[in-house]
Protein backbone atom coordinates (compact mmCIF):
# COMPACT_ATOMS: atom_id res chain seq x y z
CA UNK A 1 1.02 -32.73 -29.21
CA UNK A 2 0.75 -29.20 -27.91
CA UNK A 3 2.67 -28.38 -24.52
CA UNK A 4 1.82 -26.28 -21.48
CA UNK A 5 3.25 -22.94 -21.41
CA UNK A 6 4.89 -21.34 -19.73
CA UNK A 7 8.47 -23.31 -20.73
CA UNK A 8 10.53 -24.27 -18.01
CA UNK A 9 12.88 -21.70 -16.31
CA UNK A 10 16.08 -22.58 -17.59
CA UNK A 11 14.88 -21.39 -21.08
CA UNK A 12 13.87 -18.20 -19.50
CA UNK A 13 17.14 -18.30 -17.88
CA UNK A 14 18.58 -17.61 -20.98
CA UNK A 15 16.55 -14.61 -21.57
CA UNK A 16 17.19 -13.26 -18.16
CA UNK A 17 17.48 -9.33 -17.78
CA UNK A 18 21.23 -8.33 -18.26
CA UNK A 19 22.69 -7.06 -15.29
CA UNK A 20 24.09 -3.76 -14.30
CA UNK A 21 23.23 -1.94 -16.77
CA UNK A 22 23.62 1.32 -16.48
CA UNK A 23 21.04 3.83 -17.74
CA UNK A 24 22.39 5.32 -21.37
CA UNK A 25 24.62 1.59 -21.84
CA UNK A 26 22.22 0.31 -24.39
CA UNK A 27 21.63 -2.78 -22.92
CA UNK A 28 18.17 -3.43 -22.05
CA UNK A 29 16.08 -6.46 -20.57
CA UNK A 30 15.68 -9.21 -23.27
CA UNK A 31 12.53 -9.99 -21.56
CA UNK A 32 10.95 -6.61 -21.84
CA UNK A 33 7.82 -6.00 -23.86
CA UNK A 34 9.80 -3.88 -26.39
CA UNK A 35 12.26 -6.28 -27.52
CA UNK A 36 9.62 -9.38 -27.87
CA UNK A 37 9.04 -8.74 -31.91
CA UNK A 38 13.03 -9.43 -32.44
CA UNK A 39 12.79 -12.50 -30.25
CA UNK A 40 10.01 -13.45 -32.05
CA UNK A 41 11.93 -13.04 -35.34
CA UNK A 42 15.34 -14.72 -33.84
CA UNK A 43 12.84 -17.80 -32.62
CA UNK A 44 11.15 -18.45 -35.81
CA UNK A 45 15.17 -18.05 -37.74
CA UNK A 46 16.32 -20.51 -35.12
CA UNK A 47 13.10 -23.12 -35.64
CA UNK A 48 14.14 -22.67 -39.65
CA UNK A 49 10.41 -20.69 -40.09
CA UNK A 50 12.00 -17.73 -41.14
CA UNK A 51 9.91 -17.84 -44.22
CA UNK A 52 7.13 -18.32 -42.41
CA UNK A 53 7.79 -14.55 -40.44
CA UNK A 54 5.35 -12.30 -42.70
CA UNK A 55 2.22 -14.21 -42.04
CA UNK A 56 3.02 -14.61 -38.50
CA UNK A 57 3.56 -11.17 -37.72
CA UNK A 58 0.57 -9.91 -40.20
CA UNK A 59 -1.81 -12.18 -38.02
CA UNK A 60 0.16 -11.00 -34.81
CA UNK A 61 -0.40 -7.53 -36.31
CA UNK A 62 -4.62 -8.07 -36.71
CA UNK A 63 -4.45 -8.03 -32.79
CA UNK A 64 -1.93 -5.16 -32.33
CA UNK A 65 -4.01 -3.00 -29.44
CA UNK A 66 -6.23 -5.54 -28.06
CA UNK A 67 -3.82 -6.21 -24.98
CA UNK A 68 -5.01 -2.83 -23.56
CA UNK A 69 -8.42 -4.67 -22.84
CA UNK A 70 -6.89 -7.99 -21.62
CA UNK A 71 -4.88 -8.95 -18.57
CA UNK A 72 -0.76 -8.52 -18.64
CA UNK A 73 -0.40 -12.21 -18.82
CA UNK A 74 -2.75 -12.38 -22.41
CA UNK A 75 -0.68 -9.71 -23.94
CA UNK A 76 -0.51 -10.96 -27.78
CA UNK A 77 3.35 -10.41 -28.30
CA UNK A 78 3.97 -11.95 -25.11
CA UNK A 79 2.19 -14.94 -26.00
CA UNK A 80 3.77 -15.53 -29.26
CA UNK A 81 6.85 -14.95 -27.80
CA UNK A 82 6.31 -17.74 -25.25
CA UNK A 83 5.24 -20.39 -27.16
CA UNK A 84 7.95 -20.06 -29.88
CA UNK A 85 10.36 -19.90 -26.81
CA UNK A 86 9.13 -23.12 -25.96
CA UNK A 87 9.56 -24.29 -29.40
CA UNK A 88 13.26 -23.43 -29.29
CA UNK A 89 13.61 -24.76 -25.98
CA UNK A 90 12.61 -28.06 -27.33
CA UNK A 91 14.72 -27.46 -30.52
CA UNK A 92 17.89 -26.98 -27.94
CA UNK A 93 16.65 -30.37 -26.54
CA UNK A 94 17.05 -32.55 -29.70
CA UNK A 95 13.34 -32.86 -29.49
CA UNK A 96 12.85 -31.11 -33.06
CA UNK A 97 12.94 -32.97 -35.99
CA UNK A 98 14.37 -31.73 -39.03
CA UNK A 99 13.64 -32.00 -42.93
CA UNK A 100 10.59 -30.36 -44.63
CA UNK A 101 8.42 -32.56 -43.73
CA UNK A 102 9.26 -31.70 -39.94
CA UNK A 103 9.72 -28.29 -40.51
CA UNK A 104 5.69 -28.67 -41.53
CA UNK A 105 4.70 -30.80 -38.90
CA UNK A 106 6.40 -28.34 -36.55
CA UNK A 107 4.62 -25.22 -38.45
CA UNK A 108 1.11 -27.07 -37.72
CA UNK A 109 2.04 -27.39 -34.33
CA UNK A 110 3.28 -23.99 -33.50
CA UNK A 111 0.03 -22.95 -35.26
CA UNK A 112 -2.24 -25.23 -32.84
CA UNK A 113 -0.23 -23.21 -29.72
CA UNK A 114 -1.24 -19.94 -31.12
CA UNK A 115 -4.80 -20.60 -31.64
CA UNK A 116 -5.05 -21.54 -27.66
CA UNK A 117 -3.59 -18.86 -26.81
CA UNK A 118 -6.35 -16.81 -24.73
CA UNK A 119 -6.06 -13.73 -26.76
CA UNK A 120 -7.04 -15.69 -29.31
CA UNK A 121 -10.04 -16.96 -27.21
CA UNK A 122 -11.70 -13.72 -25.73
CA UNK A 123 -15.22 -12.39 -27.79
CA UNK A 124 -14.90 -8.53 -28.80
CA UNK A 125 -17.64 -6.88 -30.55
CA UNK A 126 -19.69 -3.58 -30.35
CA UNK A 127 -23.02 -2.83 -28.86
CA UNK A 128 -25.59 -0.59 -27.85
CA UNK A 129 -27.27 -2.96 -25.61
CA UNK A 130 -24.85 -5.60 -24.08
CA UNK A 131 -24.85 -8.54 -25.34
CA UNK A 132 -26.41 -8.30 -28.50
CA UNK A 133 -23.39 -7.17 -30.86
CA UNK A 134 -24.02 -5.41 -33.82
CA UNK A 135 -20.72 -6.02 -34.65
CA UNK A 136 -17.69 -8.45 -33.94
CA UNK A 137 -14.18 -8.51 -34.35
CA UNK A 138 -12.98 -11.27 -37.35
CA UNK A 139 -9.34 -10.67 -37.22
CA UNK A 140 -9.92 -12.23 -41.47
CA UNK A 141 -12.31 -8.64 -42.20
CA UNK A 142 -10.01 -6.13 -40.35
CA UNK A 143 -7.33 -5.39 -37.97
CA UNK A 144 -7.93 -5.03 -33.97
CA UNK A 145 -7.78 -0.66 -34.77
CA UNK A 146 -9.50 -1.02 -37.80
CA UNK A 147 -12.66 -2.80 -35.60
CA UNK A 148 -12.34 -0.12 -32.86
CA UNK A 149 -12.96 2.59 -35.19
CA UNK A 150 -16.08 1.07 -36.48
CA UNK A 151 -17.65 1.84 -33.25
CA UNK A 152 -21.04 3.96 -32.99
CA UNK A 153 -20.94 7.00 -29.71
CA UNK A 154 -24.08 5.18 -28.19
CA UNK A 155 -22.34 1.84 -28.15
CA UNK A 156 -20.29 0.15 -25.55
CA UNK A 157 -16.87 -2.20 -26.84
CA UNK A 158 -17.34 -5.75 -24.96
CA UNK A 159 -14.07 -7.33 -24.63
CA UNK A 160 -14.49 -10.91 -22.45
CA UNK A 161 -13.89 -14.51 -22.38
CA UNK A 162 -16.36 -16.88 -22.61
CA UNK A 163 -15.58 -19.86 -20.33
CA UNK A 164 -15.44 -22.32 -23.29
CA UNK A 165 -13.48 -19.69 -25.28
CA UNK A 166 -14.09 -18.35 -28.48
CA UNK A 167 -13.61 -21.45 -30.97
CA UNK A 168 -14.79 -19.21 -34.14
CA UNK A 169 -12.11 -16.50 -33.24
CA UNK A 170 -9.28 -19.30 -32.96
CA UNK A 171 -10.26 -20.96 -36.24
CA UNK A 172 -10.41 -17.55 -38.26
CA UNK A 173 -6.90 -17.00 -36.94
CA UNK A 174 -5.70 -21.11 -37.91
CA UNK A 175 -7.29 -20.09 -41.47
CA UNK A 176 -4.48 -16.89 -41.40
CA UNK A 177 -1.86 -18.32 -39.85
CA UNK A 178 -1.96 -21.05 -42.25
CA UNK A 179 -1.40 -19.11 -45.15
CA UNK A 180 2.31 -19.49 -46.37
């Protein structure tokens, strides 16, 4: 069963900017934007996925640049970061099984997270007349840059979410994400 995100505060709690730092100390905010791909990392050791790092971040990777066309709160690191957060939150809990079978179970259900994660959901695709695309982003046939470059000078880039989502973009990213 999937949860809500975000996780309650006490996990963030534990992520909480470190205090009085002082500029040239090298301490820096755990939370900031910067530091999410080693928290990532750290969450997926601590969930014993670390094996399972190198597709995650390749499919996190397919969408590297879209956040400059969604809102702060869609950003795709962010995301990722919150749900596996939530993960370890539960893990701290006693609420995660463990074994390979559970390590599986929990895999599939990290997985279902990440595909309803609104990133995930928006349509993107490039046009000369809006909305007839001539062509769409498929995180499976190229990267988020890769698509942007494909774009013709007369044509617009349509970046939205449709109210019921975008259920073909979400199961292209299940079919990567599932890959071991």
């Amino acid at each position: 069963m999937s949860q809500k995100f975000p996780c309650p505060p006490s996990l963030t709690q534990q992520f909480e900017p470190l205090t009085n730092a002082e500029p040239g100390s090298g301490q820096r905010d755990r939370l900031d934007q910067a530091h999410a791909i080693f928290v990532i990392v750290e969450s997926l050791r601590s969930l014993g996925l670390a094996a399972w790092s190198p597709t995650l971040l390749t499919w996190l990777g397919r969408f590297d640049g879209l956040n400059q066309y969604l809102r702060e709160d869609a950003h795709p690191l962010l995301c990722v970061r919150q749900v596996l957060l939530c993960h370890v939150a539960d893990l701290g809990k006693g609420l995660v099984v463990k074994g390979p079978l559970a390590t599986e179970l929990l895999r599939q259900q990290i997985i279902d997270d990440l595909v309803e994660q609104d990133f995930v959901h928006h349509r993107c695709y490039w046009s000369a007349r809006p909305p007839r695309p001539r062509l769409e982003f498929n995180p499976l046939e190229q990267t988020w840059l890769e698509f942007v470059a494909l774009g013709q000078v007369a044509e617009d880039l349509c970046v939205w979410r449709p109210e019921r989502g975008n259920p073909l973009l979400a199961e292209r990213s299940r079919v990567l994400l599932m890959k071991s």
